[in-house]
PDB file of N, CA and C in Angstrom:
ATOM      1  N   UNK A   1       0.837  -1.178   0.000  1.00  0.00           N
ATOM      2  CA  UNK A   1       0.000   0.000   0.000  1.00  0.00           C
ATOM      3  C   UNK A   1       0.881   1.241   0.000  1.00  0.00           C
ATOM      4  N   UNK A   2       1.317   1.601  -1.199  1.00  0.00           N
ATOM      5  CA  UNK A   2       1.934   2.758  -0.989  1.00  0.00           C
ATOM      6  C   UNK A   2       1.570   4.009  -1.170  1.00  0.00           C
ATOM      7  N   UNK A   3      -0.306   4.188  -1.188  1.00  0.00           N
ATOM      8  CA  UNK A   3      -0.509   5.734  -0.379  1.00  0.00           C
ATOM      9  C   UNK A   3      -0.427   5.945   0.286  1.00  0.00           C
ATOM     10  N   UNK A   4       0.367   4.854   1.051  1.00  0.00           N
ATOM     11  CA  UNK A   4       0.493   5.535   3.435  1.00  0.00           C
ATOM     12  C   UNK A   4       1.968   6.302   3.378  1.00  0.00           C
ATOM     13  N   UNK A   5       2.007   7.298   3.263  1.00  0.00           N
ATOM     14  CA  UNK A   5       3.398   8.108   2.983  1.00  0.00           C
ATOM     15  C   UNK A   5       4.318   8.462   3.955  1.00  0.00           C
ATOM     16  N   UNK A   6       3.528   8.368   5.357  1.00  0.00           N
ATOM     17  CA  UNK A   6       4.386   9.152   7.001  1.00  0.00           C
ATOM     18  C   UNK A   6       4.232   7.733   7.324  1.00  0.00           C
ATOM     19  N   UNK A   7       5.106   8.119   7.924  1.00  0.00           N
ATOM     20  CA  UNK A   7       5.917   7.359   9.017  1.00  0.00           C
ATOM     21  C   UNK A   7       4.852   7.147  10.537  1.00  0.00           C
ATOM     22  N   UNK A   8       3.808   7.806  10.564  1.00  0.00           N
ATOM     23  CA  UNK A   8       3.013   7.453  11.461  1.00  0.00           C
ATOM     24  C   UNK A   8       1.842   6.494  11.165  1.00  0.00           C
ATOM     25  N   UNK A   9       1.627   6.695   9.705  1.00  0.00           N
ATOM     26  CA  UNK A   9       0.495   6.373   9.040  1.00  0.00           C
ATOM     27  C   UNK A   9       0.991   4.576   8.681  1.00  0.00           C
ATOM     28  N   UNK A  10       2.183   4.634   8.020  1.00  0.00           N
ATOM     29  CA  UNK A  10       3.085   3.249   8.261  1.00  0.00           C
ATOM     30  C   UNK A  10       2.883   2.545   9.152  1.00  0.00           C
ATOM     31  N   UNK A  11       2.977   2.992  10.431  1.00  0.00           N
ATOM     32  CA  UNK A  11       3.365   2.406  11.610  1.00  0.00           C
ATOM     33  C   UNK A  11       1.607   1.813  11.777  1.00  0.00           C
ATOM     34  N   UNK A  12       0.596   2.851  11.979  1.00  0.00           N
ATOM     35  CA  UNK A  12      -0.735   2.267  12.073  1.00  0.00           C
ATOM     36  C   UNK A  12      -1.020   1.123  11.140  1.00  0.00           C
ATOM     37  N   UNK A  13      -0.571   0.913   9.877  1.00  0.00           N
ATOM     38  CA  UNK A  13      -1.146  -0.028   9.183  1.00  0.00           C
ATOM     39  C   UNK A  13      -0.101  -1.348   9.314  1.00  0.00           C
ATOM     40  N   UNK A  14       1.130  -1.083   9.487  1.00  0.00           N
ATOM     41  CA  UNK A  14       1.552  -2.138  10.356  1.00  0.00           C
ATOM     42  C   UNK A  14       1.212  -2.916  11.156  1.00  0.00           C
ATOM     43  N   UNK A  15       0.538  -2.128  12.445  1.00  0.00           N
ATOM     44  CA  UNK A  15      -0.134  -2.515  13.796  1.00  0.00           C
ATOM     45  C   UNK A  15      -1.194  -3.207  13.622  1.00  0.00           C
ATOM     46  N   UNK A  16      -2.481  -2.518  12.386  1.00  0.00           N
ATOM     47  CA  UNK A  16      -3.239  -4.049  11.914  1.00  0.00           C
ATOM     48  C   UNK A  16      -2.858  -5.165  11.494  1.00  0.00           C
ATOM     49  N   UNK A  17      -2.180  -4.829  10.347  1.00  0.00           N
ATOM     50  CA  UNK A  17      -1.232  -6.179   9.774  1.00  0.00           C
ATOM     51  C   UNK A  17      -0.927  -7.161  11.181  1.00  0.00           C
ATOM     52  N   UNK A  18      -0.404  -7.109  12.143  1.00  0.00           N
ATOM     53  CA  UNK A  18       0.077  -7.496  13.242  1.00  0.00           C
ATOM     54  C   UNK A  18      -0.696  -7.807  14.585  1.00  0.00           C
ATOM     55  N   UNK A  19      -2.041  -7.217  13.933  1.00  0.00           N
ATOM     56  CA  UNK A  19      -2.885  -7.580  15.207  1.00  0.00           C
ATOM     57  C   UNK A  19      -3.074  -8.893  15.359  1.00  0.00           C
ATOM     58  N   UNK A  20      -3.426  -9.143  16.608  1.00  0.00           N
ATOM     59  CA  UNK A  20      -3.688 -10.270  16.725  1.00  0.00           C
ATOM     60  C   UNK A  20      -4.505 -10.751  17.977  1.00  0.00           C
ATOM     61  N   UNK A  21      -5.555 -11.827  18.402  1.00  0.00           N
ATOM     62  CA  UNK A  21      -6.449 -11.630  19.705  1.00  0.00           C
ATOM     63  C   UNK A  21      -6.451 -12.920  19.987  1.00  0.00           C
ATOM     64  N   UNK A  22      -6.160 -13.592  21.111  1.00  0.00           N
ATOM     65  CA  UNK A  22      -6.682 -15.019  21.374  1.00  0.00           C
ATOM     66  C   UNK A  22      -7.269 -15.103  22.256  1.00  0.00           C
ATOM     67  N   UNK A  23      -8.717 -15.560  22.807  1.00  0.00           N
ATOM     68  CA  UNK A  23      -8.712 -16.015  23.976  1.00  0.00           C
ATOM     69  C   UNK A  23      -9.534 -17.914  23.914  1.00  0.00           C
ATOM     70  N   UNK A  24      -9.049 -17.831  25.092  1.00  0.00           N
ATOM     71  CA  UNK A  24      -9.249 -19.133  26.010  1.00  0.00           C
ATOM     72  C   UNK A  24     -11.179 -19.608  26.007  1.00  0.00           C
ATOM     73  N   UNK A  25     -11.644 -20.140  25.260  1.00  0.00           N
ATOM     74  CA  UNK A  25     -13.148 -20.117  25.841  1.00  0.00           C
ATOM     75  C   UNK A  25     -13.136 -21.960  26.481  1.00  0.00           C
ATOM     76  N   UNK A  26     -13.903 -22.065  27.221  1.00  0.00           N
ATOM     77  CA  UNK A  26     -14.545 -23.149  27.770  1.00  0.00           C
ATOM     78  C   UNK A  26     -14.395 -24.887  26.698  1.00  0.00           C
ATOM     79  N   UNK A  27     -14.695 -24.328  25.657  1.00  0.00           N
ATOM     80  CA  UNK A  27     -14.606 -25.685  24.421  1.00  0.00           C
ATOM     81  C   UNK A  27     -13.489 -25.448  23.703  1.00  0.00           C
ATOM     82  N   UNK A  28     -12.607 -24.531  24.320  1.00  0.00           N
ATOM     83  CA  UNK A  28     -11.407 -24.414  23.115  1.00  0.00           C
ATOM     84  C   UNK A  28     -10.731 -23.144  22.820  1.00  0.00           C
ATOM     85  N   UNK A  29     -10.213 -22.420  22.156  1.00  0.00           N
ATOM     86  CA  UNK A  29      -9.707 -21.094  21.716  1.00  0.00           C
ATOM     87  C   UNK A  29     -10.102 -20.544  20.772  1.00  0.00           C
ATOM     88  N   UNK A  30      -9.904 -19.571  20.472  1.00  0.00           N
ATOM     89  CA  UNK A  30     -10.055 -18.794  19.348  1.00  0.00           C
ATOM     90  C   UNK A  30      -8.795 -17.528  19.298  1.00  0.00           C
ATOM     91  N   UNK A  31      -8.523 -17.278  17.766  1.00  0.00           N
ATOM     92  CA  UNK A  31      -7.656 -16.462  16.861  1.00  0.00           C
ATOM     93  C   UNK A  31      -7.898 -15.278  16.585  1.00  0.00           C
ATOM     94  N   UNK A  32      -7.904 -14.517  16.464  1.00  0.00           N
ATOM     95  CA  UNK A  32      -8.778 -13.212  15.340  1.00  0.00           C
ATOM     96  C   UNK A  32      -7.473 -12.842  14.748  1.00  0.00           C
ATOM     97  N   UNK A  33      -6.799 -12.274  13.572  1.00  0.00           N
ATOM     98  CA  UNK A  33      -6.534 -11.224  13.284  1.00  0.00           C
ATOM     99  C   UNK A  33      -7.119 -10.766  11.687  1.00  0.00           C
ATOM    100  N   UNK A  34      -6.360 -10.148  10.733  1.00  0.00           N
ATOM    101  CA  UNK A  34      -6.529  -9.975   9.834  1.00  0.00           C
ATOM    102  C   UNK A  34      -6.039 -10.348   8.664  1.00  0.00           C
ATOM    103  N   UNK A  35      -6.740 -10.942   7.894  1.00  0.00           N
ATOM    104  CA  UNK A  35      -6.076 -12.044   6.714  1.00  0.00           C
ATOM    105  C   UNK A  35      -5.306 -11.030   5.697  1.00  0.00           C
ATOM    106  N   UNK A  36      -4.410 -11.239   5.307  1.00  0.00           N
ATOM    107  CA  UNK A  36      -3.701 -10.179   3.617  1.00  0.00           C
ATOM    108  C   UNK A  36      -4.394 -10.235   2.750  1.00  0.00           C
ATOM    109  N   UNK A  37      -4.969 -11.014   2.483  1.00  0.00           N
ATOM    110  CA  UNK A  37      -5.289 -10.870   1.330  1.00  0.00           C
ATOM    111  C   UNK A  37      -7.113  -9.972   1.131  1.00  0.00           C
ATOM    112  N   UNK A  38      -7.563  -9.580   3.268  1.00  0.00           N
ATOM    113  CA  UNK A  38      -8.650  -8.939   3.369  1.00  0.00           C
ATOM    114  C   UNK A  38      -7.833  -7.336   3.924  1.00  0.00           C
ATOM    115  N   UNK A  39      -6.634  -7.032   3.896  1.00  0.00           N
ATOM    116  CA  UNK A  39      -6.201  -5.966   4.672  1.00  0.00           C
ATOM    117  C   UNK A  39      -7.050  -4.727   4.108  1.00  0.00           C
ATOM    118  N   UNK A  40      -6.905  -4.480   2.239  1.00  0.00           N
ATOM    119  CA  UNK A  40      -7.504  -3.107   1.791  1.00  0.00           C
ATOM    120  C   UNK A  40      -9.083  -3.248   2.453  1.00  0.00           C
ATOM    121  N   UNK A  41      -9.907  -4.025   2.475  1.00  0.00           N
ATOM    122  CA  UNK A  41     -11.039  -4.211   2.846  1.00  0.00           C
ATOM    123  C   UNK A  41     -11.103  -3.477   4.209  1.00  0.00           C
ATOM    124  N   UNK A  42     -10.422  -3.887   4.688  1.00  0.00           N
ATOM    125  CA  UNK A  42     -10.442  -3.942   6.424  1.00  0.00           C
ATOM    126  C   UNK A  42      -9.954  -2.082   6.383  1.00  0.00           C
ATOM    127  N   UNK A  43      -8.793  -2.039   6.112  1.00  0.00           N
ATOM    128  CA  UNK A  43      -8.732  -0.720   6.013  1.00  0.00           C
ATOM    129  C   UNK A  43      -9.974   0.250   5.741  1.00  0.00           C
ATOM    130  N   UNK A  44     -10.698  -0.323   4.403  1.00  0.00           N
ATOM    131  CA  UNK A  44     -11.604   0.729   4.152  1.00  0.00           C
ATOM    132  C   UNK A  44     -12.779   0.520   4.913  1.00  0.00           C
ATOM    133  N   UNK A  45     -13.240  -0.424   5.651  1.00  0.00           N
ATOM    134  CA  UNK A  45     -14.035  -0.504   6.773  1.00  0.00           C
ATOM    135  C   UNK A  45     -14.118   0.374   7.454  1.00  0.00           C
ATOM    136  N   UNK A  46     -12.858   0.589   8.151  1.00  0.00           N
ATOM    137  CA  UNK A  46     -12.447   0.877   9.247  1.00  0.00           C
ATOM    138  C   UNK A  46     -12.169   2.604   9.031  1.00  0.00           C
ATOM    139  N   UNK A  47     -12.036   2.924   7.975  1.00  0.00           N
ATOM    140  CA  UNK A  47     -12.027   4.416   7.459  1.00  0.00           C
ATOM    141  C   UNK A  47     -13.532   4.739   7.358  1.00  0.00           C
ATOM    142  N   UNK A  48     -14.417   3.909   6.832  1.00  0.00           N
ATOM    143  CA  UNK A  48     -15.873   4.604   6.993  1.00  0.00           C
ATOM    144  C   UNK A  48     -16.771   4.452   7.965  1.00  0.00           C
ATOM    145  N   UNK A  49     -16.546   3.497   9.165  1.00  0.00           N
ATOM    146  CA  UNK A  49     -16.660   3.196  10.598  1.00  0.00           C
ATOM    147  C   UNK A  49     -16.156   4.724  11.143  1.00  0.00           C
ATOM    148  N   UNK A  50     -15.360   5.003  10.861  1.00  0.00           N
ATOM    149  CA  UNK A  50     -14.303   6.347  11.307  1.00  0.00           C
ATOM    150  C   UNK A  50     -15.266   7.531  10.896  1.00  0.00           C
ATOM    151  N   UNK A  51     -15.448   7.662   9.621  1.00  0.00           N
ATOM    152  CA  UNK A  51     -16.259   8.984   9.283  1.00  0.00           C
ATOM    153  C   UNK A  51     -17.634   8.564   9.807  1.00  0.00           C
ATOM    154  N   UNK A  52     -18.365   7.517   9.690  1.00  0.00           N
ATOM    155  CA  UNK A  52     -19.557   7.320  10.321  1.00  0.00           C
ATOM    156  C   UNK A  52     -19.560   7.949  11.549  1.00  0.00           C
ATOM    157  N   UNK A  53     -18.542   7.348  12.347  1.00  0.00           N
ATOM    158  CA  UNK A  53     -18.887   7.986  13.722  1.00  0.00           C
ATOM    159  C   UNK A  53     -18.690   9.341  14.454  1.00  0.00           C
ATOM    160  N   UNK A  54     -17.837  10.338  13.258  1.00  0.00           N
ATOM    161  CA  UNK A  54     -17.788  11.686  13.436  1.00  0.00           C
ATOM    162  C   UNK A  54     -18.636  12.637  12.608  1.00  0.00           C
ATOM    163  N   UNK A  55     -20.085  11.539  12.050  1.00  0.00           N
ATOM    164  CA  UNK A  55     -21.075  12.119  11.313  1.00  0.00           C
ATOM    165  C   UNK A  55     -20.625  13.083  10.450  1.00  0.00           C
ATOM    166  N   UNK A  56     -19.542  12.190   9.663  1.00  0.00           N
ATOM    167  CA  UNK A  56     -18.860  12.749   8.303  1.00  0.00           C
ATOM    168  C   UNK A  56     -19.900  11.781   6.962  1.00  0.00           C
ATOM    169  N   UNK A  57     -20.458  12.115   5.909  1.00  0.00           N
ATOM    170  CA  UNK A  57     -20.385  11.452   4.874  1.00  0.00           C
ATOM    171  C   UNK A  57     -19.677  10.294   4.349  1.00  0.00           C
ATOM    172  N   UNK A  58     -19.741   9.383   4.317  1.00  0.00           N
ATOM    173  CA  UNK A  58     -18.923   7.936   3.476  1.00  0.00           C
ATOM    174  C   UNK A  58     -18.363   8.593   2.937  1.00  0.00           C
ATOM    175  N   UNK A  59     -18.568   9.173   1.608  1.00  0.00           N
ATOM    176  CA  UNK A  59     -18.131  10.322   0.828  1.00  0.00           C
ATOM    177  C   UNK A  59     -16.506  10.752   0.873  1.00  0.00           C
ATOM    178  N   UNK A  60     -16.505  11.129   2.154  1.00  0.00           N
ATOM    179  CA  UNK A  60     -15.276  11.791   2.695  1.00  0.00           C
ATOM    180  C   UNK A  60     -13.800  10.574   2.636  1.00  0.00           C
ATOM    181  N   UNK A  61     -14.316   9.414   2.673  1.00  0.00           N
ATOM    182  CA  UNK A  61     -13.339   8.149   2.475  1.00  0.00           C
ATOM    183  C   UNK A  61     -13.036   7.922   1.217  1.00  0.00           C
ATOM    184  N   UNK A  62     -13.030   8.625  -0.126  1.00  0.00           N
ATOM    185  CA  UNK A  62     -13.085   8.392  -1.540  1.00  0.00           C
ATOM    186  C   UNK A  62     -11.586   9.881  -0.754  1.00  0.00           C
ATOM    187  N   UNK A  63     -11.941  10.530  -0.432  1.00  0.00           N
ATOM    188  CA  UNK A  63     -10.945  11.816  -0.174  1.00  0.00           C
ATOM    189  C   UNK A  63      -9.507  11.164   0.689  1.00  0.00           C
ATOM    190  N   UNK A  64      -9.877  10.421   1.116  1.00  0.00           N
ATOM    191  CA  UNK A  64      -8.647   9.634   2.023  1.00  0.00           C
ATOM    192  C   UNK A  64      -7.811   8.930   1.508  1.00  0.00           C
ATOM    193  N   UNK A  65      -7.953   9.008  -0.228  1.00  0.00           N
ATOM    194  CA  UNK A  65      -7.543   7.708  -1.100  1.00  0.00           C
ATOM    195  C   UNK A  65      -7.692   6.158  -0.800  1.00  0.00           C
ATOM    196  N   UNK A  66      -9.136   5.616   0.060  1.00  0.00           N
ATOM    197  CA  UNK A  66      -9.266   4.627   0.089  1.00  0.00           C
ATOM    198  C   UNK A  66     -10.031   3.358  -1.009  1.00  0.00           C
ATOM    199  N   UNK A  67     -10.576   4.286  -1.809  1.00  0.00           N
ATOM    200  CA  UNK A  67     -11.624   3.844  -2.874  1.00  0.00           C
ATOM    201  C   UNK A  67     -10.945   4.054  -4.058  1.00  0.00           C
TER     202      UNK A  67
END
């Protein structure tokens, strides 16, 4: 993904790449993170989750270069 240009913006999409969650349930475990080959997805989720919740327009995520 090389519209992430700073060095901060890097580092955040790293940190998904890298997420990761396990816990312990009763019948067994469970995994979460995020598959590669779903990362742009997830990204752009997560960018219009973002404007959704600062009652920005979807709209505004075509401006973020995610679309």
């Amino acid at each position: 993904m090389e519209r992430f240009s700073s060095n901060e913006e890097s580092e955040k999409l790293q940190a998904l790449q890298n997420f990761r969650y396990y816990q312990e349930l009763e019948t067994g475990s469970m995994w979460v993170r995020v598959m590669p080959a779903e990362m742009d997805i997830t990204v752009k989720l997560l960018a219009e989750s973002f404007a959704a919740s600062m009652l920005l327009p979807v709209g505004y995520v075509s401006l973020w270069g995610l679309r």
